[in-house]
Protein backbone atom coordinates (compact mmCIF):
# COMPACT_ATOMS: atom_id res chain seq x y z
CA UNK A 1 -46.59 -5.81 -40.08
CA UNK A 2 -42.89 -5.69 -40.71
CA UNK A 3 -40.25 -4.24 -38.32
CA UNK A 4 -36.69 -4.39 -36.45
CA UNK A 5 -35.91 -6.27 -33.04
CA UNK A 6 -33.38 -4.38 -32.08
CA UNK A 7 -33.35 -6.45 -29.06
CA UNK A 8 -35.53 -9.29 -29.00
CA UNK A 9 -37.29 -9.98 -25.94
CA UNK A 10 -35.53 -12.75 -23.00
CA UNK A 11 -36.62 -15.43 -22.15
CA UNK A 12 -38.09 -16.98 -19.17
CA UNK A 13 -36.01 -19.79 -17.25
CA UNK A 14 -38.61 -22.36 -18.68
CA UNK A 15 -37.99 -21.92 -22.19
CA UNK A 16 -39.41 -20.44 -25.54
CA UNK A 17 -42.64 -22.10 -25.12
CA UNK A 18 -44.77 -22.04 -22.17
CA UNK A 19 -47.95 -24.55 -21.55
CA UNK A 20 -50.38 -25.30 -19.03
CA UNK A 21 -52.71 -27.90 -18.75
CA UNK A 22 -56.50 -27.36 -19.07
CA UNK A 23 -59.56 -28.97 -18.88
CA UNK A 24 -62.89 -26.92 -19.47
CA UNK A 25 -66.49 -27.55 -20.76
CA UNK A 26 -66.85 -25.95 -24.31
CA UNK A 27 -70.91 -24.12 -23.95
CA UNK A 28 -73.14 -23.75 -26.99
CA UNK A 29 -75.81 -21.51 -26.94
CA UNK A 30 -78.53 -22.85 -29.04
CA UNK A 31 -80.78 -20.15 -27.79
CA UNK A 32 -79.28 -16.96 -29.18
CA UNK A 33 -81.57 -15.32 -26.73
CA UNK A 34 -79.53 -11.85 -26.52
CA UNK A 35 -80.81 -11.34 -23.49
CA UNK A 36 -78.71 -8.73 -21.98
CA UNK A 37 -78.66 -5.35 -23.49
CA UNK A 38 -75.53 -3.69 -21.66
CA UNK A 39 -73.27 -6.10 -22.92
CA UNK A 40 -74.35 -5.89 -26.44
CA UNK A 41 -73.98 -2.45 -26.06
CA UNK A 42 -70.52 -3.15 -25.41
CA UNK A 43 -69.94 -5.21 -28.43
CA UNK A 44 -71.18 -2.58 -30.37
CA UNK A 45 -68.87 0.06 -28.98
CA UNK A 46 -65.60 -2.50 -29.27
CA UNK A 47 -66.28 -2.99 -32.69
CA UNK A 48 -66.91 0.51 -33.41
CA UNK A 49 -63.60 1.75 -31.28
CA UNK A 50 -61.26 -0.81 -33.45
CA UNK A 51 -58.04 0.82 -34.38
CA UNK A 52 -54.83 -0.84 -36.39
CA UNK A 53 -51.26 -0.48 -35.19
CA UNK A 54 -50.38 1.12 -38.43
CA UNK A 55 -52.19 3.79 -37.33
CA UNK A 56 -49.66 4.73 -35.05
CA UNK A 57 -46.76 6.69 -36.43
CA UNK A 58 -44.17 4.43 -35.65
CA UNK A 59 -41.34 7.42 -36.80
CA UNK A 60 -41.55 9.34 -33.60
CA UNK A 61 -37.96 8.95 -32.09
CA UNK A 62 -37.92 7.33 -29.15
CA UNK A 63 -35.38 8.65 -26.83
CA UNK A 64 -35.37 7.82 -23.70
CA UNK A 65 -31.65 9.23 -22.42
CA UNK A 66 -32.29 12.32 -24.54
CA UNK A 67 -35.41 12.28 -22.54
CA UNK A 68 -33.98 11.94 -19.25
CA UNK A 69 -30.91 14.85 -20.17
CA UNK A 70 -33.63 17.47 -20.75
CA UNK A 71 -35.58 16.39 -17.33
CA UNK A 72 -32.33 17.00 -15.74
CA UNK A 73 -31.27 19.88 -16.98
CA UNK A 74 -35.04 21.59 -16.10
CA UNK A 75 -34.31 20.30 -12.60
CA UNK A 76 -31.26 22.45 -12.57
CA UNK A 77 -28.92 19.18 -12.74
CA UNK A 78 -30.11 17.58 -9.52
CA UNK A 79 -31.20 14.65 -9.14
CA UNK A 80 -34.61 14.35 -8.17
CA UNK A 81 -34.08 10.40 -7.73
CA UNK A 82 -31.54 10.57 -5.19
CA UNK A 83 -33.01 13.85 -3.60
CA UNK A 84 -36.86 12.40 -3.52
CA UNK A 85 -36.85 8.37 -3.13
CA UNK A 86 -34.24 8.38 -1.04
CA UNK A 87 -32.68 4.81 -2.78
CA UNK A 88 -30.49 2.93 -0.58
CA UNK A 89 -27.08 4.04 -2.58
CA UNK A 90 -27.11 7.87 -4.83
CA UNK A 91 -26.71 6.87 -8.22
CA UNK A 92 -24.62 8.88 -10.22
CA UNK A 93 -26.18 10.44 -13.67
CA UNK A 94 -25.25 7.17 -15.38
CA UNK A 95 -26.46 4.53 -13.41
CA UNK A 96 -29.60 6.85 -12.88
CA UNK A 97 -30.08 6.99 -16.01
CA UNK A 98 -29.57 3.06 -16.67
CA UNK A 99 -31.99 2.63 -13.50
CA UNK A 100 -35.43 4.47 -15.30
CA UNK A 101 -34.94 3.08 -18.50
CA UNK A 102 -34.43 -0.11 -17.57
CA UNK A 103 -37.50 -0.04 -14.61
CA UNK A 104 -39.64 2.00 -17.70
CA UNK A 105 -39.27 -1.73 -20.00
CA UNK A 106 -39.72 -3.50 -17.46
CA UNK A 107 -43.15 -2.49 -16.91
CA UNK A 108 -43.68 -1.99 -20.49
CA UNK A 109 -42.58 -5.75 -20.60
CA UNK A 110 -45.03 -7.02 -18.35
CA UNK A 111 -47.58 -5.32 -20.14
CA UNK A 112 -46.89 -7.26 -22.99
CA UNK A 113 -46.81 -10.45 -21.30
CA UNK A 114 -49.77 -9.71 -19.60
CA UNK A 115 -51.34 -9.07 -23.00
CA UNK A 116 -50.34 -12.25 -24.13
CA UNK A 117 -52.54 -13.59 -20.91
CA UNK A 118 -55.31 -11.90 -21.60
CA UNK A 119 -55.02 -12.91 -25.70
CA UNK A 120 -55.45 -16.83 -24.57
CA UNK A 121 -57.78 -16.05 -21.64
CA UNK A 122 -60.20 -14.21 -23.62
CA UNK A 123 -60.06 -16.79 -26.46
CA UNK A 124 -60.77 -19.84 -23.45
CA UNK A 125 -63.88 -17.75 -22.24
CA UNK A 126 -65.29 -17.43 -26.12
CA UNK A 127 -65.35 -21.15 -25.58
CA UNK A 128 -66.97 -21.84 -21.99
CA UNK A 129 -68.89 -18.87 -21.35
CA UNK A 130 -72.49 -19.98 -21.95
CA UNK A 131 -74.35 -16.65 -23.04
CA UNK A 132 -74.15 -15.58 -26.80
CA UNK A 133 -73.85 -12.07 -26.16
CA UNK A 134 -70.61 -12.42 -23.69
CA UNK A 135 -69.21 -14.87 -26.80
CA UNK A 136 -69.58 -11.86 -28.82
CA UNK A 137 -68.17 -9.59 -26.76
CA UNK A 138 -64.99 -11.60 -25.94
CA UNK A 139 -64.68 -12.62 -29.87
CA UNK A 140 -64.05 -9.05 -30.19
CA UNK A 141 -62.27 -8.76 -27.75
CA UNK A 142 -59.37 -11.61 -28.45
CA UNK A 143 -58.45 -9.51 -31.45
CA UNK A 144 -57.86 -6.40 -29.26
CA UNK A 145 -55.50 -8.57 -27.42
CA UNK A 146 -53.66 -10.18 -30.58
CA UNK A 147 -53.51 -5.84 -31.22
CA UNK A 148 -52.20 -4.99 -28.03
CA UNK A 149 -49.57 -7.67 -28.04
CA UNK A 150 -48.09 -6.75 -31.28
CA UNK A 151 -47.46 -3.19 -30.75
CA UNK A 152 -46.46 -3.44 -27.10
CA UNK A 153 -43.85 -6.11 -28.92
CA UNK A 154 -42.62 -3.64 -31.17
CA UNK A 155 -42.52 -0.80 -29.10
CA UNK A 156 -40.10 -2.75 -26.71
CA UNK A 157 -37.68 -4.64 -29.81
CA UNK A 158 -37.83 -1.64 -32.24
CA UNK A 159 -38.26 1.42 -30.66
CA UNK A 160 -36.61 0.93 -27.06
CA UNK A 161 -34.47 -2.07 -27.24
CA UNK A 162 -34.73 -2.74 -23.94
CA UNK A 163 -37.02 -5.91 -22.40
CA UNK A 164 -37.09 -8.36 -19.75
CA UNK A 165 -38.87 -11.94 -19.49
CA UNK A 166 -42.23 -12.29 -17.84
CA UNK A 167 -41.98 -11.44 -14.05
CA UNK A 168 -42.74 -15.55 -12.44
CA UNK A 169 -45.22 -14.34 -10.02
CA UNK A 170 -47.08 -12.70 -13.40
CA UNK A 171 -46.60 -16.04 -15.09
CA UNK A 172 -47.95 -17.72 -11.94
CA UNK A 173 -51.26 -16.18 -11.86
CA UNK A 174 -51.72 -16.42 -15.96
CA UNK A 175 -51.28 -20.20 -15.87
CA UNK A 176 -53.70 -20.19 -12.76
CA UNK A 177 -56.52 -17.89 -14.77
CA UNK A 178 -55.84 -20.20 -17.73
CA UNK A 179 -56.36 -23.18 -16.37
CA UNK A 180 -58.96 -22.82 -13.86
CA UNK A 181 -61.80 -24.85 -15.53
CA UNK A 182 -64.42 -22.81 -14.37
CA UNK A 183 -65.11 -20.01 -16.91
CA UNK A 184 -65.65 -17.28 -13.94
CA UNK A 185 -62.33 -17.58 -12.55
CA UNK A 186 -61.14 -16.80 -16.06
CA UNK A 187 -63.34 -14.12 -16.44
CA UNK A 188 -62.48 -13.32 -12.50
CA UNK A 189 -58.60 -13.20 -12.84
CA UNK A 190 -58.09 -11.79 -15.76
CA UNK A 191 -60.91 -9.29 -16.59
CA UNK A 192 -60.94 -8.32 -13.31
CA UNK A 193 -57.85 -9.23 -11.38
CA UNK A 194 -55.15 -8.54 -14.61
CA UNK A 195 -57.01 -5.87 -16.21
CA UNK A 196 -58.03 -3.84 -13.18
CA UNK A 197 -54.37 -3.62 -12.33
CA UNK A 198 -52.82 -2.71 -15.91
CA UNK A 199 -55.94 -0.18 -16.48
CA UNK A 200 -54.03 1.65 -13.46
CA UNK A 201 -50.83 1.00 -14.17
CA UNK A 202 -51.49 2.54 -17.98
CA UNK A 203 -52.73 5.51 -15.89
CA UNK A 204 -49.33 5.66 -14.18
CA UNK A 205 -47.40 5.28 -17.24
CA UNK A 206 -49.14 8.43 -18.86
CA UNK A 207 -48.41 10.45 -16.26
CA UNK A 208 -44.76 9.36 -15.62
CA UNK A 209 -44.09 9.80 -19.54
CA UNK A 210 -46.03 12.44 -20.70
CA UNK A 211 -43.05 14.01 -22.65
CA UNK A 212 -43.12 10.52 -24.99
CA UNK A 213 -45.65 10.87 -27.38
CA UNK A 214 -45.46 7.44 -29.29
CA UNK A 215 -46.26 5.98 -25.37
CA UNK A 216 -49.04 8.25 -24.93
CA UNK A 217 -50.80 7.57 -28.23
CA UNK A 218 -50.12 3.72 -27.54
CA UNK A 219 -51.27 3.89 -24.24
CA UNK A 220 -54.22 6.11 -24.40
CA UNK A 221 -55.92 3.69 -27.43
CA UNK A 222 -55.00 0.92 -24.88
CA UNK A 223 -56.43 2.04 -21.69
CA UNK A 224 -59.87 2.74 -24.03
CA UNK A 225 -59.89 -0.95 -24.98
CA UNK A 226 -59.12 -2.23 -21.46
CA UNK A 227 -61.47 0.12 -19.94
CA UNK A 228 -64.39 -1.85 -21.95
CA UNK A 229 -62.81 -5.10 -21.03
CA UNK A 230 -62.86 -4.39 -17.29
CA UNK A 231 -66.47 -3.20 -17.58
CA UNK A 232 -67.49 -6.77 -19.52
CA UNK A 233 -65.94 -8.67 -16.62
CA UNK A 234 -67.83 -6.60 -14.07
CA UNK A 235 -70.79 -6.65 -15.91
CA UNK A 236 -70.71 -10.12 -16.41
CA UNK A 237 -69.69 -11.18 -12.94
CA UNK A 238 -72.17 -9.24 -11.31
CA UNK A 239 -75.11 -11.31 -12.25
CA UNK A 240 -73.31 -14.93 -11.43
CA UNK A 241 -72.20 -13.19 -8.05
CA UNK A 242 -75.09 -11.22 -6.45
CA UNK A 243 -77.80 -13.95 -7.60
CA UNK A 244 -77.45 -16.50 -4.67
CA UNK A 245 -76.30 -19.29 -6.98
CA UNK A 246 -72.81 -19.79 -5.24
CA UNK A 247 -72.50 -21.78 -2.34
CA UNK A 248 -70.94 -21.03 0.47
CA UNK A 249 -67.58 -23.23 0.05
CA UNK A 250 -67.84 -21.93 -4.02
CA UNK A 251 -68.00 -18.50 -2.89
CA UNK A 252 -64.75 -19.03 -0.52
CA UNK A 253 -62.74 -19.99 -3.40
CA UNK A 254 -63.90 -17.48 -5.06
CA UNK A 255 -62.57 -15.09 -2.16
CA UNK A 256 -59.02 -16.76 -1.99
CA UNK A 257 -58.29 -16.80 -5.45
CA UNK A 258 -58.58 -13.36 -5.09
CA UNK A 259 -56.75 -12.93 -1.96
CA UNK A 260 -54.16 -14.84 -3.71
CA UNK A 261 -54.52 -12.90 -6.70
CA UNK A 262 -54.04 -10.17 -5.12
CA UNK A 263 -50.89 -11.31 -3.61
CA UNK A 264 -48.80 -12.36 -6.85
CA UNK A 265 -49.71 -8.93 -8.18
CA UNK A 266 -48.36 -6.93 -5.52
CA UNK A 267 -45.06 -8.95 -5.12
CA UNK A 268 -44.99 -8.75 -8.75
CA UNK A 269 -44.08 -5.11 -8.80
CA UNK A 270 -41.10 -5.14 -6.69
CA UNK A 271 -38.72 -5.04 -9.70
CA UNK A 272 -36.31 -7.29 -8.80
CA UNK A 273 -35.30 -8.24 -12.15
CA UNK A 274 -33.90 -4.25 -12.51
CA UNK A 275 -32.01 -5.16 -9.55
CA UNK A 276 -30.68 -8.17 -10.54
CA UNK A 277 -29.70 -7.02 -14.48
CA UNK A 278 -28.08 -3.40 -12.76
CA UNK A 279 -26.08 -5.69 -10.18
CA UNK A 280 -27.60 -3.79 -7.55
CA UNK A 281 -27.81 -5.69 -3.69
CA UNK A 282 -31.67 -7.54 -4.29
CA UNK A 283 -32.19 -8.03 -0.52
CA UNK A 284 -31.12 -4.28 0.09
CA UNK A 285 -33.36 -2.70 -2.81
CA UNK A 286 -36.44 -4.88 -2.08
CA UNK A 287 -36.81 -3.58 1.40
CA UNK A 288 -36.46 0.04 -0.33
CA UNK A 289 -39.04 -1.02 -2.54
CA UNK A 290 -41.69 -1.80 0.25
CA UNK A 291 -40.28 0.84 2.09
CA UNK A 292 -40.27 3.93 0.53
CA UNK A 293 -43.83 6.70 0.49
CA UNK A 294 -43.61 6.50 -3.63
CA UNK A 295 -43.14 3.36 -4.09
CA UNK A 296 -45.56 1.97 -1.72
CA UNK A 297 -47.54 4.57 -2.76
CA UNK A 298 -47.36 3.40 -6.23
CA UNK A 299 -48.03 -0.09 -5.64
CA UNK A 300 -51.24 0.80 -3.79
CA UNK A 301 -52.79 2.49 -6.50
CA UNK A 302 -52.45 -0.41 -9.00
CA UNK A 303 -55.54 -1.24 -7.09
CA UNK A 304 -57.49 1.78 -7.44
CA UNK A 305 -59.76 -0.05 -9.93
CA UNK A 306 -59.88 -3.56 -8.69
CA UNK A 307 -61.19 -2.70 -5.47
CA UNK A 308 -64.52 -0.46 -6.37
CA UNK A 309 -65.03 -3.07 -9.33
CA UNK A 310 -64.95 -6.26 -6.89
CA UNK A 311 -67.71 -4.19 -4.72
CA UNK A 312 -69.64 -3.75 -7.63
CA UNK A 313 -69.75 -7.33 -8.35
CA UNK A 314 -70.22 -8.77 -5.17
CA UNK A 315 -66.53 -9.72 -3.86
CA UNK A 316 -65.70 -7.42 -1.47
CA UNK A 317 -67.12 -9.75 1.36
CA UNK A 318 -65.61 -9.03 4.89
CA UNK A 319 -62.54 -11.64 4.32
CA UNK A 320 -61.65 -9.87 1.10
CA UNK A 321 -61.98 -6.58 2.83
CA UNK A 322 -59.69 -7.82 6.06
CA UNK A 323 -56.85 -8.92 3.74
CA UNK A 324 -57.20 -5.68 1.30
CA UNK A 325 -57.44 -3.48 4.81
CA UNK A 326 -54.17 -5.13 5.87
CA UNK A 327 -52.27 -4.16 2.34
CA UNK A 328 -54.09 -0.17 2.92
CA UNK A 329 -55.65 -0.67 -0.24
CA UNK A 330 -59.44 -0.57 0.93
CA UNK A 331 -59.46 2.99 0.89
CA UNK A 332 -60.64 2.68 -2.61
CA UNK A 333 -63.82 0.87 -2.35
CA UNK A 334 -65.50 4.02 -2.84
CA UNK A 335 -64.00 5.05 -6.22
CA UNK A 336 -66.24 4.54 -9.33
CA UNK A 337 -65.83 1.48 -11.08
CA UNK A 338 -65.21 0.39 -14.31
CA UNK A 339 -68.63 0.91 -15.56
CA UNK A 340 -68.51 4.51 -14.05
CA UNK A 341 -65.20 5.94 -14.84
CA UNK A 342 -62.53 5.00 -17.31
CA UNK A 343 -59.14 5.76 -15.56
CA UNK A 344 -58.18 5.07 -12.41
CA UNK A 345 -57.70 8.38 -10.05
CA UNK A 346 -54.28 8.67 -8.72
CA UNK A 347 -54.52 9.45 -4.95
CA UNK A 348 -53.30 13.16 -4.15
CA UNK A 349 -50.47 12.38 -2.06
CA UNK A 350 -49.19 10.31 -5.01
CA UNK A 351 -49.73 12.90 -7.56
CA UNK A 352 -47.66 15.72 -5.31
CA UNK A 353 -44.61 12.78 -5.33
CA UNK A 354 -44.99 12.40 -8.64
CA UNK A 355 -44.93 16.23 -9.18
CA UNK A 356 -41.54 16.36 -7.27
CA UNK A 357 -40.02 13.34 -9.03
CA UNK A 358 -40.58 14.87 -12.17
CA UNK A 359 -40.10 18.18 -11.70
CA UNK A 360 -43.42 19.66 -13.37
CA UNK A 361 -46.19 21.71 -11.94
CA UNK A 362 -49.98 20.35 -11.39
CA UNK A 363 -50.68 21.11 -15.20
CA UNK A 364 -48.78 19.41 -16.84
CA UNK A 365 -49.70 16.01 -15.20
């Protein structure tokens, strides 16, 4: 697959070349029982649903002031930004301008670091996981991650030009899923923990660019994938979980990493590497950040998946449930999870923002 960096992506403080150390039992099944029939049900389905990044049509201008102009101009040349999230200083059209496209790669960066994660995580739990069936699955799976990571990588160098390093806190809980040696933290922190979150913040990027179409094919063929992936991990995790086989001090660590999980993820999406590129005050715009109803709005419903699909598998024990109850994210545990429902629901309250912000009625969302 040939194409342009326009603007090749940074890199991290540490270098071209990342590594972490790990040390993991490699299983072999010599049984080849095929024992559990959802998850080869899955396989089947991933390898049906496969798709090739040429398939996307990779002409579609991709605009993003031009974009902007016309939201503008159908707002009657306000500025909803200024008007709606309250920021700490009014940006004037440029620097408003300067401030979505540059927060709009940054998350599209993350996603394709996170990809990257989930590329060697996947390929670590072909290796450890000690059913034949979840081998199969998660074969299949490393070469929708190899997928995902290409075209999220030419999205950002061809079509945008605009990209930012991997956020450290996202880095930080990669090398921790990576290399954990036990092969259901992998499966924990990733398939759960990672994918939960991007299968919601997909959901948010569809809605928050729905006049983009090359993002909204990308996206949409995405979120299907993930939306299997997050189902193997819970479907997996489920049966190590709710059959008495932890102890209690295993299941503890089970419940911080989590906890801590849960953590790096939220700080991650504070954005202060927009801050820090635009020259804006970091210290001023991170307390707007946590401050404002849309944006902590928005960060709680990056965790409109993770939380029904750690109830399904057993993790929602009352010290996960104190620490999400603190962040005001339990009010999800009674979602469906991944094995129910595909996307993640956006709460109402966030939806009428996000109506505002954009300027659009109910339907088109």
């Amino acid at each position: 697959m040939q194409y342009k960096q326009r603007n090749p992506v940074p890199l991290p403080a540490s270098g071209p070349l990342g590594t972490v150390r790990t040390t993991m039992d490699t299983a072999f099944d010599w049984e080849y029982a095929l024992k559990n029939q959802k998850l080869l049900t899955l396989y089947e389905k991933g390898k049906a649903s496969t798709w090739n990044a040429t398939d996307l049509d990779w002409d579609t201008e991709v605009d993003i002031e031009k974009l902007m102009a016309r939201r503008r101009e159908a707002a009657g040349g306000v500025s909803l930004f200024n008007q709606l999230l309250n920021p700490p200083h009014p940006l004037d059209e440029k620097r408003n301008l300067e401030f979505n496209m540059n927060m709009n790669a940054w998350m599209l960066s993350q996603f394709l670091h996170g990809e990257q994660g989930a590329l060697l995580a996947t390929a670590k739990i072909v290796q450890s996981v000690p059913t034949e069936e979840a081998k199969f699955y998660a074969a299949n799976q490393v070469a929708d991650e190899a997928r995902h990571v290409e075209v999220y990588h030419r999205y950002l160098t061809e079509k945008l030009g605009i990209s930012f390093e991997v956020n450290t806190n996202l880095q930080e809980l990669l090398d921790t899923t990576c290399s954990d040696p036990r092969w259901d933290i992998t499966y924990l922190g990733m398939q759960i923990m990672v994918e939960g979150l991007a299968l919601a913040a997909f959901g948010l990027m569809k809605l928050t660019m729905p006049d983009e179409p090359l993002i909204q094919e990308i996206t949409t063929r995405i979120m299907g994938d993930e939306a299997r992936h997050v189902a193997f991990g819970v479907l997996s995790l489920g049966e190590l979980y709710k059959s008495g086989e932890l102890t209690p001090q295993e299941l503890r660590e089970r419940e911080d990493f989590v906890i801590e999980a849960t953590q790096l993820m939220r700080d991650r999406l504070l954005m202060q590497q927009v801050f820090e590129r635009m020259d804006l005050d970091v210290k001023i715009w991170l307390k707007w950040v946590k401050s404002t109803p849309f944006m902590v709005a928005f960060r709680q419903m990056l965790f409109s998946k993770i939380v029904p699909n750690l109830k399904r598998i057993g993790l929602l024990t009352p010290r996960v449930r104190d620490a999400y109850d603190k962040l005001g994210i339990l009010r999800f545990e009674n979602e469906k999870d991944s094995t129910e429902e595909i996307e993640a629901k956006p709460p109402a309250e966030f939806l009428e923002l996000l109506q505002s912000l954009l300027g659009q009625p109910p339907a088109q969302l």
